[in-house]
C-alpha atoms as a PDB file:
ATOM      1  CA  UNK A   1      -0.798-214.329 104.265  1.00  0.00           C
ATOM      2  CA  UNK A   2      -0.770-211.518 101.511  1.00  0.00           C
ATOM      3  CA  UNK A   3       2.405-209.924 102.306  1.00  0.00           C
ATOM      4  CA  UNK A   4       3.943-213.010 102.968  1.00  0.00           C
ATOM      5  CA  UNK A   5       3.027-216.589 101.540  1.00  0.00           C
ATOM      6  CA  UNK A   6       0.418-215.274  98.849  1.00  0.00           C
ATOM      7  CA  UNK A   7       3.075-212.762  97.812  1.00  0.00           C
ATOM      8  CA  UNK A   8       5.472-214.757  96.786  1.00  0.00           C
ATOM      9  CA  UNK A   9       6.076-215.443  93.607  1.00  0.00           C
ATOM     10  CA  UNK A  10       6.761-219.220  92.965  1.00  0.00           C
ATOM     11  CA  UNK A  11       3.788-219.960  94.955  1.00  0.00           C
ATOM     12  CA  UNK A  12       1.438-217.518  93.496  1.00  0.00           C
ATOM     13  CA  UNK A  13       2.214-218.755  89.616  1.00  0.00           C
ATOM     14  CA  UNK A  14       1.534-222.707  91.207  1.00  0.00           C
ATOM     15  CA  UNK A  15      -1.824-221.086  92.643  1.00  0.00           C
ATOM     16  CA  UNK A  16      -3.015-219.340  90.131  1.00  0.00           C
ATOM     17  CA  UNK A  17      -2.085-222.911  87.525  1.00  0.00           C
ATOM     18  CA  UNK A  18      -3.964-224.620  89.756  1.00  0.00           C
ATOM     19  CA  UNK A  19      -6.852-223.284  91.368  1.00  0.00           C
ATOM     20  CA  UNK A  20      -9.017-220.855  91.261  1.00  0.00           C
ATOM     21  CA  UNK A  21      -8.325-218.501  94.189  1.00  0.00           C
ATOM     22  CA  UNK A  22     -11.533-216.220  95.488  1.00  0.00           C
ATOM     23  CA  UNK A  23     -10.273-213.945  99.449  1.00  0.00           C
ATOM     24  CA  UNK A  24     -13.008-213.067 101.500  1.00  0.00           C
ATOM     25  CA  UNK A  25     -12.955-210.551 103.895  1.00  0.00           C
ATOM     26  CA  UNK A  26     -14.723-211.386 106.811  1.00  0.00           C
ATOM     27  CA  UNK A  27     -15.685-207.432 107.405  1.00  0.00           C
ATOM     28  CA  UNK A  28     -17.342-207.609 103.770  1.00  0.00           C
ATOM     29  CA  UNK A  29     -18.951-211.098 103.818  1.00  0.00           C
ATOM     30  CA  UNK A  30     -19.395-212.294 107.592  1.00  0.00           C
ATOM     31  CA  UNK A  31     -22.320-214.654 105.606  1.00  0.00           C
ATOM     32  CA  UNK A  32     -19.819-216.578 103.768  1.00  0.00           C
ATOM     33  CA  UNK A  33     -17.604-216.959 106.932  1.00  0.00           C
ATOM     34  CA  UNK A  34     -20.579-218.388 108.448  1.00  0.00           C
ATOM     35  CA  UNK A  35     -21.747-221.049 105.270  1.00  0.00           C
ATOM     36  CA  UNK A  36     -17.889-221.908 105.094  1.00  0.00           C
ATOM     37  CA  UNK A  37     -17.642-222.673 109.081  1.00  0.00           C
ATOM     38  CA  UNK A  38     -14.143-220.244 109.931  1.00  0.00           C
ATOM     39  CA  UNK A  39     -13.872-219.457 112.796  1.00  0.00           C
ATOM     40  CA  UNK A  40     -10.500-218.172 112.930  1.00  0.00           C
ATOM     41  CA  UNK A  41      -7.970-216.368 110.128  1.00  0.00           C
ATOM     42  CA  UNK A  42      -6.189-216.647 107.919  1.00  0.00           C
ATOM     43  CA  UNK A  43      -7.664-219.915 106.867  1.00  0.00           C
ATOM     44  CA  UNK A  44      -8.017-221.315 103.022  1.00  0.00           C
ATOM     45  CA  UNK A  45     -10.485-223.760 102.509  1.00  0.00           C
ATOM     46  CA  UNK A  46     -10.632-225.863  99.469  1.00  0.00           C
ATOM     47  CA  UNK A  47     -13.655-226.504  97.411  1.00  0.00           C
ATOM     48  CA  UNK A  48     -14.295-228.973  94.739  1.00  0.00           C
ATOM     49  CA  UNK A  49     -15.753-228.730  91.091  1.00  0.00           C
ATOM     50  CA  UNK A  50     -19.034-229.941  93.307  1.00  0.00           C
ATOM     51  CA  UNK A  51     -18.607-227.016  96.045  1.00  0.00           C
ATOM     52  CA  UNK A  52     -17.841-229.921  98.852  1.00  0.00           C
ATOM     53  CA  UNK A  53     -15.100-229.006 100.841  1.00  0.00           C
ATOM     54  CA  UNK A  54     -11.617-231.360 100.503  1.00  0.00           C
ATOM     55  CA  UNK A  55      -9.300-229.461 102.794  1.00  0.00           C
ATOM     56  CA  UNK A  56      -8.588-226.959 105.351  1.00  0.00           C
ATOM     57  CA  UNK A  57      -5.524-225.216 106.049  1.00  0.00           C
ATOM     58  CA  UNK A  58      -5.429-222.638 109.321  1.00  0.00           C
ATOM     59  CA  UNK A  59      -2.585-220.380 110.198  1.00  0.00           C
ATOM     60  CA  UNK A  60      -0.351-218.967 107.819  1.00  0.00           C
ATOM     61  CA  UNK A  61       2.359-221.787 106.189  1.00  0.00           C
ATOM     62  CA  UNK A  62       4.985-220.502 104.496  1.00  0.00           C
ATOM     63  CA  UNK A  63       4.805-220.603 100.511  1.00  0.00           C
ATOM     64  CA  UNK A  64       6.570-224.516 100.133  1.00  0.00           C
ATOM     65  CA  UNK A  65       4.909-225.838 103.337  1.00  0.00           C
ATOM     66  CA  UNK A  66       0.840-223.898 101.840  1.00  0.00           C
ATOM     67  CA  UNK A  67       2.210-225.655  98.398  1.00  0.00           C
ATOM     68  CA  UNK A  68       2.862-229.317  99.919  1.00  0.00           C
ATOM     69  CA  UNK A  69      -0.467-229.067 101.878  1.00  0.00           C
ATOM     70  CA  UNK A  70      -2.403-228.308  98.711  1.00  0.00           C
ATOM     71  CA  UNK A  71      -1.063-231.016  96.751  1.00  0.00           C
ATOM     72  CA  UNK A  72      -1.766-233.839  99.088  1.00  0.00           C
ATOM     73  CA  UNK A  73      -5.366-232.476  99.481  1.00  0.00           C
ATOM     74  CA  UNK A  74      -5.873-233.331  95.929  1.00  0.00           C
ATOM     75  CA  UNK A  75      -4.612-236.400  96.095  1.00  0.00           C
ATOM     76  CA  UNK A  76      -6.780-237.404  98.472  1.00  0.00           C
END
């Protein structure tokens, strides 16, 4: 996801508007793998304001598909 979908541009200026984006590197912080339930990468998981979780997206979406997929996960 970094080289390709996080990289580019018109996706990482919605992002950044939008959310507030925290990686985790499994190597680093196996722990918070574990409290956020992944089990397989690359995987974003969205929290709310209250730290419940709203969505989960697996693979690796391309920049519009990743973009589409976060929007209707706040609407919901």
């Amino acid at each position: 996801m970094d080289s390709g979908t996080l990289s580019d541009e018109s996706f990482s200026t919605y992002a950044k508007a939008n959310f507030e984006l925290v990686k985790i590197d499994e190597a680093e912080n196996g722990v918070e793998f574990e409290k956020l339930g992944i089990t397989s990468v690359p995987a974003v998981v969205i929290l709310g304001s209250d730290g419940k979780e709203i969505a989960r997206i697996t693979g690796d979406p391309g920049p519009a598909e990743l973009k589409a997929q976060l929007e209707a996960a706040l609407q919901n």
